[in-house]
Structure formats: C-alpha cells, structure tokens
PDB file of N, CA and C in Angstrom:
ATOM      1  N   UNK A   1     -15.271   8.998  49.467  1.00  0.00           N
ATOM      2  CA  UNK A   1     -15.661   7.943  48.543  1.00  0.00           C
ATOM      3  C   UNK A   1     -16.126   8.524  47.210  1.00  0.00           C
ATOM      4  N   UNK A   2     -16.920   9.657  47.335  1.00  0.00           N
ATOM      5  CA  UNK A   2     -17.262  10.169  45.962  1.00  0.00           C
ATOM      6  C   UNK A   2     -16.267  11.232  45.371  1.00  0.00           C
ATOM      7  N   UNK A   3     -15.474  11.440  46.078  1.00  0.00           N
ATOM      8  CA  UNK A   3     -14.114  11.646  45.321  1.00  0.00           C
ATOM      9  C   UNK A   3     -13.164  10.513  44.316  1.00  0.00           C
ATOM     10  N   UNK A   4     -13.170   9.445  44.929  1.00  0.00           N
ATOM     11  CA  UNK A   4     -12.250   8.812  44.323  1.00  0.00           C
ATOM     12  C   UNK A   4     -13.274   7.551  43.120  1.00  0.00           C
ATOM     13  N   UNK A   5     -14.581   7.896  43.303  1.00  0.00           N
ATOM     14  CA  UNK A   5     -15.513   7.320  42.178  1.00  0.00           C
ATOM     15  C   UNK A   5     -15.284   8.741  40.986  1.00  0.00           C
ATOM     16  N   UNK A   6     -15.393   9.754  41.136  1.00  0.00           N
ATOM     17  CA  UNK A   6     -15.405  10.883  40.161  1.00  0.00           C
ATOM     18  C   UNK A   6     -13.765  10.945  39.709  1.00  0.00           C
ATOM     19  N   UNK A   7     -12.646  10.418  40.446  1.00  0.00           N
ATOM     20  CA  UNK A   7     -11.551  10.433  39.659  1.00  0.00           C
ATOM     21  C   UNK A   7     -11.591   8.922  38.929  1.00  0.00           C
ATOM     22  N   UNK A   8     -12.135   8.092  39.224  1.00  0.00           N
ATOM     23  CA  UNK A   8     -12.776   6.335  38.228  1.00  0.00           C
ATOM     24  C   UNK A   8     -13.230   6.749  36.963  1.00  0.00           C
ATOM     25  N   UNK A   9     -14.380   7.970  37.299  1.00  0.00           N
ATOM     26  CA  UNK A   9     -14.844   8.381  36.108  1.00  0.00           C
ATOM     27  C   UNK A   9     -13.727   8.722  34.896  1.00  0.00           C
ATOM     28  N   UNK A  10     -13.250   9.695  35.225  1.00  0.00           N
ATOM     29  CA  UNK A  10     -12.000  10.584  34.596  1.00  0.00           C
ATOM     30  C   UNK A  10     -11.020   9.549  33.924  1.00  0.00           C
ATOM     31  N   UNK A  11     -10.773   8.916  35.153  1.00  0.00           N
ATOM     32  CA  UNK A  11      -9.389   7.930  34.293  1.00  0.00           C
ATOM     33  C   UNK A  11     -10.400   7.203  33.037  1.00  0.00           C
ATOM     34  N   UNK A  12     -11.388   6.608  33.410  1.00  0.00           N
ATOM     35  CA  UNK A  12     -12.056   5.665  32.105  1.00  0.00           C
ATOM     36  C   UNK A  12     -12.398   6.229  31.304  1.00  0.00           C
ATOM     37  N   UNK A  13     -13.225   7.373  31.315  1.00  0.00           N
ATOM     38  CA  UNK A  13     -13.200   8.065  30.063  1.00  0.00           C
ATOM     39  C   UNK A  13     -11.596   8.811  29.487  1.00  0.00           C
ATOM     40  N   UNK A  14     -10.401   9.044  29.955  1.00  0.00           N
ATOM     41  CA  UNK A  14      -9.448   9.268  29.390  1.00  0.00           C
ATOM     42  C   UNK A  14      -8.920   7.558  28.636  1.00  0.00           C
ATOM     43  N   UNK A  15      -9.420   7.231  29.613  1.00  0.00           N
ATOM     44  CA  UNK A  15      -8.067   5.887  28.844  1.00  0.00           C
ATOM     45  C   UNK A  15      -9.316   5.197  27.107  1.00  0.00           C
ATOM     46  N   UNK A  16     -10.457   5.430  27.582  1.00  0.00           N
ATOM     47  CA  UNK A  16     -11.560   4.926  26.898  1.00  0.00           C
ATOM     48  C   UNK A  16     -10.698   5.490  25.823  1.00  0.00           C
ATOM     49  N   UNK A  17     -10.938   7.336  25.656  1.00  0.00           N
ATOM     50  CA  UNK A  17     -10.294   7.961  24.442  1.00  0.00           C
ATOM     51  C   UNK A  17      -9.184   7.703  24.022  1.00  0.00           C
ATOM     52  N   UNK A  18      -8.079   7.678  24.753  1.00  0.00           N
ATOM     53  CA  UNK A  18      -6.838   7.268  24.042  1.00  0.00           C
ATOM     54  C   UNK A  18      -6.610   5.677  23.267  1.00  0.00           C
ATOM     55  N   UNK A  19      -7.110   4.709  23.933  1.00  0.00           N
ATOM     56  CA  UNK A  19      -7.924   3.624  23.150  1.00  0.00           C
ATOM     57  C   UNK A  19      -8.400   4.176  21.722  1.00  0.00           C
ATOM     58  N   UNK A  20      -9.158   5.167  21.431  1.00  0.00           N
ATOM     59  CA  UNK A  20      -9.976   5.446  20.627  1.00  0.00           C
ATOM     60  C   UNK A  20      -8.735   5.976  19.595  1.00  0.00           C
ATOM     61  N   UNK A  21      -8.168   6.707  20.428  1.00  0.00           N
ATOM     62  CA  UNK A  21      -7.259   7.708  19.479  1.00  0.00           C
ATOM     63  C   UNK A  21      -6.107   7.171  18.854  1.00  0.00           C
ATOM     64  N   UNK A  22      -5.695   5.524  19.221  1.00  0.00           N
ATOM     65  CA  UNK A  22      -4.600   4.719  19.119  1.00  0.00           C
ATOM     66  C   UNK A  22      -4.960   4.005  18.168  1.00  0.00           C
ATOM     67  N   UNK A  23      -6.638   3.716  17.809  1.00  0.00           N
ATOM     68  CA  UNK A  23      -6.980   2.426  16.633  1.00  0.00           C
ATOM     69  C   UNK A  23      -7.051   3.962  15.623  1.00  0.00           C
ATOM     70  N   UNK A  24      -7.689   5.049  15.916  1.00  0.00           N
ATOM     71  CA  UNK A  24      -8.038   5.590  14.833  1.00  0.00           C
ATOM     72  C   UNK A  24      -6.516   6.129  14.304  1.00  0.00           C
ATOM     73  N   UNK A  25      -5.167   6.393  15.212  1.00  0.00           N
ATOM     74  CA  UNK A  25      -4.280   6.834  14.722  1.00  0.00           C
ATOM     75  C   UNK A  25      -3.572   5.525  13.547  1.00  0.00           C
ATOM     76  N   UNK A  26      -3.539   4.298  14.006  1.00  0.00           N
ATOM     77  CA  UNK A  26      -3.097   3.651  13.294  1.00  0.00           C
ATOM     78  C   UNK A  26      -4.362   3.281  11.731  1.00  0.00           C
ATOM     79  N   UNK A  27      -5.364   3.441  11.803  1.00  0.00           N
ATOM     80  CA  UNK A  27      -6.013   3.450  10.385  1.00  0.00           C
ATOM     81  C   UNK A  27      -5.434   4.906   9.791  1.00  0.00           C
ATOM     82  N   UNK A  28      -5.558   6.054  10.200  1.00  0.00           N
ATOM     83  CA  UNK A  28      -4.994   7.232   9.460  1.00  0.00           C
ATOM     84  C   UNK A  28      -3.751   6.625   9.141  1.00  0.00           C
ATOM     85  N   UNK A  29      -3.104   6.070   9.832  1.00  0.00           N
ATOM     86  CA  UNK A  29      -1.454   6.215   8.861  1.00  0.00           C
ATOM     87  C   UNK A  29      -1.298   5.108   8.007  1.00  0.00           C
ATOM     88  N   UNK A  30      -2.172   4.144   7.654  1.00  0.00           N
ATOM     89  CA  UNK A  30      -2.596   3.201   6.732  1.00  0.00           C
ATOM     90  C   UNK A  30      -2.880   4.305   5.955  1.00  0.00           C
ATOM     91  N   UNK A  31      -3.803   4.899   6.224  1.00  0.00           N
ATOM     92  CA  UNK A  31      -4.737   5.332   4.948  1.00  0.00           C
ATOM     93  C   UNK A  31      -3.804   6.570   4.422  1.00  0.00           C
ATOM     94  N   UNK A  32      -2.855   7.459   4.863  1.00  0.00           N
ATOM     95  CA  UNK A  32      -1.682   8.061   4.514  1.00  0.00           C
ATOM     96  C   UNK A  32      -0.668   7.524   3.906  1.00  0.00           C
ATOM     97  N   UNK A  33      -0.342   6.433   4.142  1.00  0.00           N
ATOM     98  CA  UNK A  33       0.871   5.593   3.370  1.00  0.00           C
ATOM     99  C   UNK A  33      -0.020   5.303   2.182  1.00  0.00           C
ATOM    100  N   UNK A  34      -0.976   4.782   1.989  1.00  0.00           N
ATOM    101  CA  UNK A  34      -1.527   4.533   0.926  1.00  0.00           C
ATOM    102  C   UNK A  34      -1.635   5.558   0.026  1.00  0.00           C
ATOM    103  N   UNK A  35      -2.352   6.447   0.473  1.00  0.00           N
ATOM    104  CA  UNK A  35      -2.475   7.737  -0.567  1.00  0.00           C
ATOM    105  C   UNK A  35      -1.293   8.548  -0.450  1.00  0.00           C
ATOM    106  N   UNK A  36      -0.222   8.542  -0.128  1.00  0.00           N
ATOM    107  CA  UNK A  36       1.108   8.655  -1.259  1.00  0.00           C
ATOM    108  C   UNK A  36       1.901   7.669  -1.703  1.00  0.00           C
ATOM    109  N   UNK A  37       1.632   6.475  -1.490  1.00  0.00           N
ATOM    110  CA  UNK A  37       2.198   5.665  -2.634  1.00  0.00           C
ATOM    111  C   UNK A  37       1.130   5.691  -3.364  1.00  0.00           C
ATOM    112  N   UNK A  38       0.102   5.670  -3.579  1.00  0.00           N
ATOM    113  CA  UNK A  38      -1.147   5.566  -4.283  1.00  0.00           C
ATOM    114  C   UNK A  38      -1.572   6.326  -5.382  1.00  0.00           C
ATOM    115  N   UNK A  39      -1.404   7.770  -4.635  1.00  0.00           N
ATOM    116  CA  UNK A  39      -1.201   8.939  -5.601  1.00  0.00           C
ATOM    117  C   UNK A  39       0.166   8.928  -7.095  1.00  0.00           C
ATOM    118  N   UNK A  40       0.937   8.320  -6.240  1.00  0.00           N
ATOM    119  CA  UNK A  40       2.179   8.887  -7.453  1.00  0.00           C
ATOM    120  C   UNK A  40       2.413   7.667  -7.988  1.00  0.00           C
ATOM    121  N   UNK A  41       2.241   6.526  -7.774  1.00  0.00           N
ATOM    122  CA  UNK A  41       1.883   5.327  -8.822  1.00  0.00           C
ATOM    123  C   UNK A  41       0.822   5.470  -9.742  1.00  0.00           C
ATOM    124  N   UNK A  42      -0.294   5.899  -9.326  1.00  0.00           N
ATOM    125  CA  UNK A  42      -1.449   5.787  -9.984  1.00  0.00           C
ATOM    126  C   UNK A  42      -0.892   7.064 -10.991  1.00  0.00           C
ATOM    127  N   UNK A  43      -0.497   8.412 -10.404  1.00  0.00           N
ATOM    128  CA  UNK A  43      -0.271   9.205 -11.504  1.00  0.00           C
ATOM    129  C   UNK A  43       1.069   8.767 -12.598  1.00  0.00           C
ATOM    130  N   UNK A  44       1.564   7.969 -11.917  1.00  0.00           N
ATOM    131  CA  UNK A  44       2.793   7.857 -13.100  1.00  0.00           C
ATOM    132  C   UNK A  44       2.273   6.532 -14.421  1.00  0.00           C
ATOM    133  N   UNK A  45       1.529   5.552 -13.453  1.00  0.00           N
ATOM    134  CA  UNK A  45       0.749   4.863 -14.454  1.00  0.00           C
ATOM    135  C   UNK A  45      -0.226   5.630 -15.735  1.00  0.00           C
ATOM    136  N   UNK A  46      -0.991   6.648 -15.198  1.00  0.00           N
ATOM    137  CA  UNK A  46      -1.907   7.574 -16.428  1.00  0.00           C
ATOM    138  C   UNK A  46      -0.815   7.993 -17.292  1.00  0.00           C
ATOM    139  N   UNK A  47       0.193   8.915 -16.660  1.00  0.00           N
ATOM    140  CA  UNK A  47       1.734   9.285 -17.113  1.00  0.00           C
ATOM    141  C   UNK A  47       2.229   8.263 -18.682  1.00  0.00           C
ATOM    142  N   UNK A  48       2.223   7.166 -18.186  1.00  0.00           N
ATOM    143  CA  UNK A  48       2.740   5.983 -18.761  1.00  0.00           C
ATOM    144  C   UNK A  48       1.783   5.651 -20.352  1.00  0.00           C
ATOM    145  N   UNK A  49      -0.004   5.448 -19.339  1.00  0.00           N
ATOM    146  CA  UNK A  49      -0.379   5.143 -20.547  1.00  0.00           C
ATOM    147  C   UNK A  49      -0.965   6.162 -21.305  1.00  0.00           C
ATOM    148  N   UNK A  50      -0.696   7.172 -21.247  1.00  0.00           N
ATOM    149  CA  UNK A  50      -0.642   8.713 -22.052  1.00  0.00           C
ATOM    150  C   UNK A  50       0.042   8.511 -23.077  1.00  0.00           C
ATOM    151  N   UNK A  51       1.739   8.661 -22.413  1.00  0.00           N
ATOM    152  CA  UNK A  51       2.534   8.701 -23.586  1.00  0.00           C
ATOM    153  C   UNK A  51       2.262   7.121 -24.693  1.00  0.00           C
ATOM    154  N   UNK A  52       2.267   6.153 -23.994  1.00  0.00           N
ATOM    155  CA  UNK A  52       2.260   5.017 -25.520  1.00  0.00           C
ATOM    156  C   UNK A  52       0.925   5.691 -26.162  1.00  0.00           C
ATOM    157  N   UNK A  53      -0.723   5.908 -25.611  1.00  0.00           N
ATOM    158  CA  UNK A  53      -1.516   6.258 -26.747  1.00  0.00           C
ATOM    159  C   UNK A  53      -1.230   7.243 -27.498  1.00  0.00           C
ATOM    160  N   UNK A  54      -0.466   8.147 -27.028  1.00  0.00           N
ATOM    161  CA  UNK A  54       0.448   9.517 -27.683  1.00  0.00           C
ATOM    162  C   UNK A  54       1.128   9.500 -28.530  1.00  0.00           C
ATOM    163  N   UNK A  55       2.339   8.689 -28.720  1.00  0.00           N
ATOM    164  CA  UNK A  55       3.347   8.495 -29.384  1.00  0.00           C
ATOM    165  C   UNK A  55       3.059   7.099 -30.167  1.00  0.00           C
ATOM    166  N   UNK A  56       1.564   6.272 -29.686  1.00  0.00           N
ATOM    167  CA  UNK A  56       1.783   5.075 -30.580  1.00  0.00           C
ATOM    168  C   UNK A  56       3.025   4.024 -30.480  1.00  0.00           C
ATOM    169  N   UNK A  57       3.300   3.989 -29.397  1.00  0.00           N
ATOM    170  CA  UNK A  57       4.500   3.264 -29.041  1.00  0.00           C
ATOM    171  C   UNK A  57       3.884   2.041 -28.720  1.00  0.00           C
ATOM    172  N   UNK A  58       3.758   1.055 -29.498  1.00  0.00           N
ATOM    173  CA  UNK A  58       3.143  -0.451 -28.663  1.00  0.00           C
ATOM    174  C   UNK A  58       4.111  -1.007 -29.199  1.00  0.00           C
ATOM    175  N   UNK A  59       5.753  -0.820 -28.914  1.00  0.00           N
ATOM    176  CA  UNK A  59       6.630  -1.797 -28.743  1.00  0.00           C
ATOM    177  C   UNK A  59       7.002  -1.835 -26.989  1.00  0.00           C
ATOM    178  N   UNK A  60       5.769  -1.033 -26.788  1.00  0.00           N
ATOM    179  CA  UNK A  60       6.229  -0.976 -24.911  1.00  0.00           C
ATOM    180  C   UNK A  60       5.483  -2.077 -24.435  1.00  0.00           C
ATOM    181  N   UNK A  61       6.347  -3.227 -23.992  1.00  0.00           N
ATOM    182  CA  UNK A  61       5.504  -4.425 -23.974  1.00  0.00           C
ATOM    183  C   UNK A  61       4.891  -4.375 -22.200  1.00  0.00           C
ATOM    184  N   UNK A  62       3.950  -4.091 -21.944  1.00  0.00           N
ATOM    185  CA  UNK A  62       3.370  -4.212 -20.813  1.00  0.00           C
ATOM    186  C   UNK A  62       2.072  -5.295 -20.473  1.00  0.00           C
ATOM    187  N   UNK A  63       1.816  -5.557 -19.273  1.00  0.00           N
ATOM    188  CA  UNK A  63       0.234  -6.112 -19.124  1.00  0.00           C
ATOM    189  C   UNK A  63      -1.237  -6.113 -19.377  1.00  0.00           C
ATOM    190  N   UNK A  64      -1.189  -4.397 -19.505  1.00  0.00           N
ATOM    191  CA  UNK A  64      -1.999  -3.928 -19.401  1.00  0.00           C
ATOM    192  C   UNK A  64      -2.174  -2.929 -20.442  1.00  0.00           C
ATOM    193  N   UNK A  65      -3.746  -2.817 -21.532  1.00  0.00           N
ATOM    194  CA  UNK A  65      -3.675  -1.933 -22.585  1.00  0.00           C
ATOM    195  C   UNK A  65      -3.799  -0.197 -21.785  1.00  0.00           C
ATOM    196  N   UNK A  66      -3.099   0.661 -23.032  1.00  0.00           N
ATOM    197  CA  UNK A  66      -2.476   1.682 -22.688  1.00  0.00           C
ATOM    198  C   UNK A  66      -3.701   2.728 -22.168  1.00  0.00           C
ATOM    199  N   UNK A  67      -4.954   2.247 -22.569  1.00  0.00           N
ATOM    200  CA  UNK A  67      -6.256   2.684 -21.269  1.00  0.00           C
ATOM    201  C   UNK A  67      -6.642   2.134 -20.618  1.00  0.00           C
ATOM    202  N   UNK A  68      -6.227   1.382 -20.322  1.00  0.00           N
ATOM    203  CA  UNK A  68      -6.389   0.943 -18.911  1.00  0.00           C
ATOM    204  C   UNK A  68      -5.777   1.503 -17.926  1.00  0.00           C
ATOM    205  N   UNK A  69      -4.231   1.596 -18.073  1.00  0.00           N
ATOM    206  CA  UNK A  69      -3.095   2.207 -17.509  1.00  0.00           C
ATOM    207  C   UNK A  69      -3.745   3.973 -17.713  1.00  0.00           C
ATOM    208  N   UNK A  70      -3.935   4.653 -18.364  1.00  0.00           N
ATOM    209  CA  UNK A  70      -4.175   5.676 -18.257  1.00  0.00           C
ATOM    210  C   UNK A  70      -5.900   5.954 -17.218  1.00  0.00           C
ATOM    211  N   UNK A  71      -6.651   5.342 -17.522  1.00  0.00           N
ATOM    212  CA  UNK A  71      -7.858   5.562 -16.453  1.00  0.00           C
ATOM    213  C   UNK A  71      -7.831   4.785 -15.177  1.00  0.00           C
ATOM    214  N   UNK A  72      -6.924   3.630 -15.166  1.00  0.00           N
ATOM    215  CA  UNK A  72      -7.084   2.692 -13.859  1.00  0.00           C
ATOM    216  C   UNK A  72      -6.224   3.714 -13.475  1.00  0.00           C
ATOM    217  N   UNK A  73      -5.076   4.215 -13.718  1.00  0.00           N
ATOM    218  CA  UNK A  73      -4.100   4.615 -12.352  1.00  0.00           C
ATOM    219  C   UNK A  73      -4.537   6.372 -11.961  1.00  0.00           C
ATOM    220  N   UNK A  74      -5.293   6.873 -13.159  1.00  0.00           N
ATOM    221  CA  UNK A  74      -5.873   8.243 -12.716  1.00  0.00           C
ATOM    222  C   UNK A  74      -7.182   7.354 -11.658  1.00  0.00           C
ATOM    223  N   UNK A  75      -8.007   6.367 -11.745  1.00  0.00           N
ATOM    224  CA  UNK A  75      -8.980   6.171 -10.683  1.00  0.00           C
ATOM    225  C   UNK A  75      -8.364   5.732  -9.562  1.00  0.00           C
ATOM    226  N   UNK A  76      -7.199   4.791  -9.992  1.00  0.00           N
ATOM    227  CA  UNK A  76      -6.241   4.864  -8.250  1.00  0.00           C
ATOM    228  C   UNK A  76      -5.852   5.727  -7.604  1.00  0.00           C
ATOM    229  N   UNK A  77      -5.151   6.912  -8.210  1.00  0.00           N
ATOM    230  CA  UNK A  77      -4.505   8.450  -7.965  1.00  0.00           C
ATOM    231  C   UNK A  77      -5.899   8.815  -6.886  1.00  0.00           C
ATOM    232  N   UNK A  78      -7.425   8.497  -7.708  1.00  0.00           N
ATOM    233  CA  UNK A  78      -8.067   9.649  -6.579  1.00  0.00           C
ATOM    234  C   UNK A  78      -8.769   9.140  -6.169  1.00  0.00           C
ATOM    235  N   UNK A  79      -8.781   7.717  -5.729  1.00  0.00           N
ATOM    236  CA  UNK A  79      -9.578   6.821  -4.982  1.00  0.00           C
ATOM    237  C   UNK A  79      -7.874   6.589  -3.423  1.00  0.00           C
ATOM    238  N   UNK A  80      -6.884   7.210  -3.795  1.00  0.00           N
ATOM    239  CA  UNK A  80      -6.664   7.166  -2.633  1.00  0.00           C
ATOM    240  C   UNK A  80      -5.844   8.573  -2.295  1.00  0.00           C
ATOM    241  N   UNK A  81      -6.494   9.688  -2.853  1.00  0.00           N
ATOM    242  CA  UNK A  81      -6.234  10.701  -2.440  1.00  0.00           C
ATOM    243  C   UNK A  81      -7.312  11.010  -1.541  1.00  0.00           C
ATOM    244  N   UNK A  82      -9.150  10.223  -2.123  1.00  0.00           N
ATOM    245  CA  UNK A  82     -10.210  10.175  -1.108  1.00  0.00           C
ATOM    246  C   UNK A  82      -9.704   9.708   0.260  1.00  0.00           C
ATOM    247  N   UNK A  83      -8.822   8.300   0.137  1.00  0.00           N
ATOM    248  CA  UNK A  83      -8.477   8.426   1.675  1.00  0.00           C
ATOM    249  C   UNK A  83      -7.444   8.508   2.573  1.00  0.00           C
ATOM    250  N   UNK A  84      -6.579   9.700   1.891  1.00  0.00           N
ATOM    251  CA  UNK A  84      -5.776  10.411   2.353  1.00  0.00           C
ATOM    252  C   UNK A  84      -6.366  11.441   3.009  1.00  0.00           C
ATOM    253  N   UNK A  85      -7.451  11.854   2.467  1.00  0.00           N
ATOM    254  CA  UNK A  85      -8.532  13.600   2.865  1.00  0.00           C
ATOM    255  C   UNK A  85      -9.605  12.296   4.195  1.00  0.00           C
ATOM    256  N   UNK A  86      -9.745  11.154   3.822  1.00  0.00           N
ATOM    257  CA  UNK A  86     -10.634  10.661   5.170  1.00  0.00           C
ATOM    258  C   UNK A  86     -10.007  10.734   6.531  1.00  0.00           C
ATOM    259  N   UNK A  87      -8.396  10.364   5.949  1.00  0.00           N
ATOM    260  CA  UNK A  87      -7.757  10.469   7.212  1.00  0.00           C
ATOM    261  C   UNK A  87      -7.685  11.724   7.908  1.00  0.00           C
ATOM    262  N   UNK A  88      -7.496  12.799   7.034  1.00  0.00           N
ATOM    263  CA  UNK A  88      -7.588  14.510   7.852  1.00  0.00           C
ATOM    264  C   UNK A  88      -9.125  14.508   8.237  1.00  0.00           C
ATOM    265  N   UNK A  89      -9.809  14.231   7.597  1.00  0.00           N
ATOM    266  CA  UNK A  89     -11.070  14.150   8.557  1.00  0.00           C
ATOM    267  C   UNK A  89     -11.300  13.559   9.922  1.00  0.00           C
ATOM    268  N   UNK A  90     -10.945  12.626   9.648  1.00  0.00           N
ATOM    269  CA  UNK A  90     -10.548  11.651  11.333  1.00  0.00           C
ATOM    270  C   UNK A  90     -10.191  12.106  12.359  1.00  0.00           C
ATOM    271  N   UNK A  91      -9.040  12.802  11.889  1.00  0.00           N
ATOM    272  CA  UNK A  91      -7.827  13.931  12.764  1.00  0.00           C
ATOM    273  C   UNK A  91      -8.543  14.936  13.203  1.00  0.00           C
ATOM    274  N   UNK A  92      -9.173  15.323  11.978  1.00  0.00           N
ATOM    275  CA  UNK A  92     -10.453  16.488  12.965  1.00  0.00           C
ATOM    276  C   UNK A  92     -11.273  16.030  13.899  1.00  0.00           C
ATOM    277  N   UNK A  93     -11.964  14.599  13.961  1.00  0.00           N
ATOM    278  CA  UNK A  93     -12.913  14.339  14.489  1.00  0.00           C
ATOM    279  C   UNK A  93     -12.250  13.800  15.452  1.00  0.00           C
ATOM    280  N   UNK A  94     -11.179  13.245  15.454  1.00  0.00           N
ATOM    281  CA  UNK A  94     -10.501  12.674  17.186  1.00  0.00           C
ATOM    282  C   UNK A  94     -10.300  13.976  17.867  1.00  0.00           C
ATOM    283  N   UNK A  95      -9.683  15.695  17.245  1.00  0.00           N
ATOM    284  CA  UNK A  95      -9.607  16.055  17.618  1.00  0.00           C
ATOM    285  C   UNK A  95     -10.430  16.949  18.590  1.00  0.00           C
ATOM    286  N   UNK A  96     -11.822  16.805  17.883  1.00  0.00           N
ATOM    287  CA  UNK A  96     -12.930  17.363  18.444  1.00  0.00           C
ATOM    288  C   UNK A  96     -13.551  16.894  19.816  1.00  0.00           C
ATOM    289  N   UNK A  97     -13.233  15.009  19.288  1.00  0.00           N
ATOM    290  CA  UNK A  97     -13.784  14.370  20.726  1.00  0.00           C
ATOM    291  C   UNK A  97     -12.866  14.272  21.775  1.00  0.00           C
ATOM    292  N   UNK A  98     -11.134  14.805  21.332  1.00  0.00           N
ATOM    293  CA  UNK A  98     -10.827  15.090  22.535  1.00  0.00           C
ATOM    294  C   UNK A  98     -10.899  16.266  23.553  1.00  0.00           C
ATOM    295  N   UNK A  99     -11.653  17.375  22.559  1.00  0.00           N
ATOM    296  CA  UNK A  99     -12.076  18.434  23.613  1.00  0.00           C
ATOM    297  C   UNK A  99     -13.465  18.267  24.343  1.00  0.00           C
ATOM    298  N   UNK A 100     -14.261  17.283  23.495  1.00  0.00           N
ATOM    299  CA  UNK A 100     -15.418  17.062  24.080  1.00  0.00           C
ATOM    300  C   UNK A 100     -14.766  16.447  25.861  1.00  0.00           C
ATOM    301  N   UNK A 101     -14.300  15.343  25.372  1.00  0.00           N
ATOM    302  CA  UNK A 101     -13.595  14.673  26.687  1.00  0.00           C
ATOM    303  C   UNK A 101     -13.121  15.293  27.587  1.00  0.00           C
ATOM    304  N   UNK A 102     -12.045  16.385  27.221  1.00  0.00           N
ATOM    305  CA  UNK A 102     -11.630  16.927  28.417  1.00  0.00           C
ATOM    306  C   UNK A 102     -12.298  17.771  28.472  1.00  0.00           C
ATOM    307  N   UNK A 103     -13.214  18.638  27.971  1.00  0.00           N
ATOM    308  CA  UNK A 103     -14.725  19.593  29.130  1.00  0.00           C
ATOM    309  C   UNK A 103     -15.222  18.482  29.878  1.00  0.00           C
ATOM    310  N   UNK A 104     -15.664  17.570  29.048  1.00  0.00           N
ATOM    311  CA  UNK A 104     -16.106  16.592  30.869  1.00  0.00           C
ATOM    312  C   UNK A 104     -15.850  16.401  31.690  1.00  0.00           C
ATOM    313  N   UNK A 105     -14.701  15.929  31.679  1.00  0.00           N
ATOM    314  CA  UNK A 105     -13.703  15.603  32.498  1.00  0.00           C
ATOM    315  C   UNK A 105     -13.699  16.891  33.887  1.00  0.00           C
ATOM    316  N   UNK A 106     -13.318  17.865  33.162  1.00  0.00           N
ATOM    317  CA  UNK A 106     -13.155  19.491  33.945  1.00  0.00           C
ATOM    318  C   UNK A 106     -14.225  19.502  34.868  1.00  0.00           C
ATOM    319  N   UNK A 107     -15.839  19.362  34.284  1.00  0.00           N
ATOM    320  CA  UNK A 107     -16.760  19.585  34.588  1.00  0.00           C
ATOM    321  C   UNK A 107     -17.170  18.257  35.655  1.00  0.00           C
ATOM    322  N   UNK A 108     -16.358  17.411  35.291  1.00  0.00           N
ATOM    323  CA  UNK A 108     -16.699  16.066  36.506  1.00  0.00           C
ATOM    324  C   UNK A 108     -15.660  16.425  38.076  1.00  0.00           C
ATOM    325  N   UNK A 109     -14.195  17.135  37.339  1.00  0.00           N
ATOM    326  CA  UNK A 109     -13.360  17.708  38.247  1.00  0.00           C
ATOM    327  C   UNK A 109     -14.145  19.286  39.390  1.00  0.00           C
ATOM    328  N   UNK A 110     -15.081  19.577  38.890  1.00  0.00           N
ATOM    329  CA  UNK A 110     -15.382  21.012  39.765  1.00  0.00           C
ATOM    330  C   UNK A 110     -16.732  20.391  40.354  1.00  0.00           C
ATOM    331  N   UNK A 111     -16.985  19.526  40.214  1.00  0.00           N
ATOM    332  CA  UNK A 111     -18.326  19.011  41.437  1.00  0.00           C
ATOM    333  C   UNK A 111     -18.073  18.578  42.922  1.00  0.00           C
TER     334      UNK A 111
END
C-alpha cells in the first residue's frame, strides 16, 4: 500500500509540473513572437522616423509625427526585447524546477 501511495506521489507532482511547464511554455512563445515582430517593427519605425527628421522629408505623409515614430518604435524595440529576455528567464526557471522535481521524485523513489 505504501508503495503504490509513493508512486501517487510521483505521478502528481510530475503531471502537477508538466501542467506548469505547458502554461509557462505557451506564455514564452507569446512573449517570443512578440519580441521579434516587436523588435524589427519598432526598429524599422525609429529607422523611418530618423530618416524624414534627417532629410526633412514631410512629403512622407504618415500618422504619426516623425518623433514619435522615432522614440515610440525605439521604446517598442526594447519594451519587447524586455520580454523576449523574460521569456529566457522562465526557461531557466522551469528548467530549474524541473530538476528540483525530479530529485524529489528520486528521493521519494529510494524510501
């Protein structure tokens, strides 16, 4: 009987983690798709409103004045390069709690 309660243990804390590792995998790849479309829009927008304050080009008819476009898309560029680097953090930290998990596990297996 206390064999097959200590393999109860094991399975719930495995399935608990992979649960864990399935919501946090799908926010990382949100937060990855974002920060490369994020990054190279935002940099091609600064890109953009560089050259019109540069060249004085305001026959470039856009929405938005040419600083705006130059500081909004450099603050987009690294407001989602921040969570492109949250997501490698994540990755570290799922990866950590899955070694935490399986020493337990081991250590619930040798009793």
């Amino acid at each position: 009987m206390k064999g097959v309660l200590i393999r109860f243990k094991i399975f719930l804390r495995y399935t608990a983690f992979w649960t864990f590792f399935a919501v946090c995998f799908a926010v990382m790849f949100v937060f990855l798709v974002a920060a490369v479309m994020g990054i190279t829009s935002g940099v091609m927008l600064a890109v953009l409103g560089t050259a019109i304050i540069m060249f004085k080009a305001s026959f470039i008819i856009t929405e938005l004045a040419p600083e705006l476009m130059l500081f909004g898309g450099l603050c987009g560029a690294f407001f989602t390069a921040f969570l492109g680097l949250t997501a490698i953090k994540m990755g570290f930290g799922v990866s950590r709690l899955f070694f935490r998990v399986k020493r337990r596990c081991d250590r619930l297996r040798e009793q």
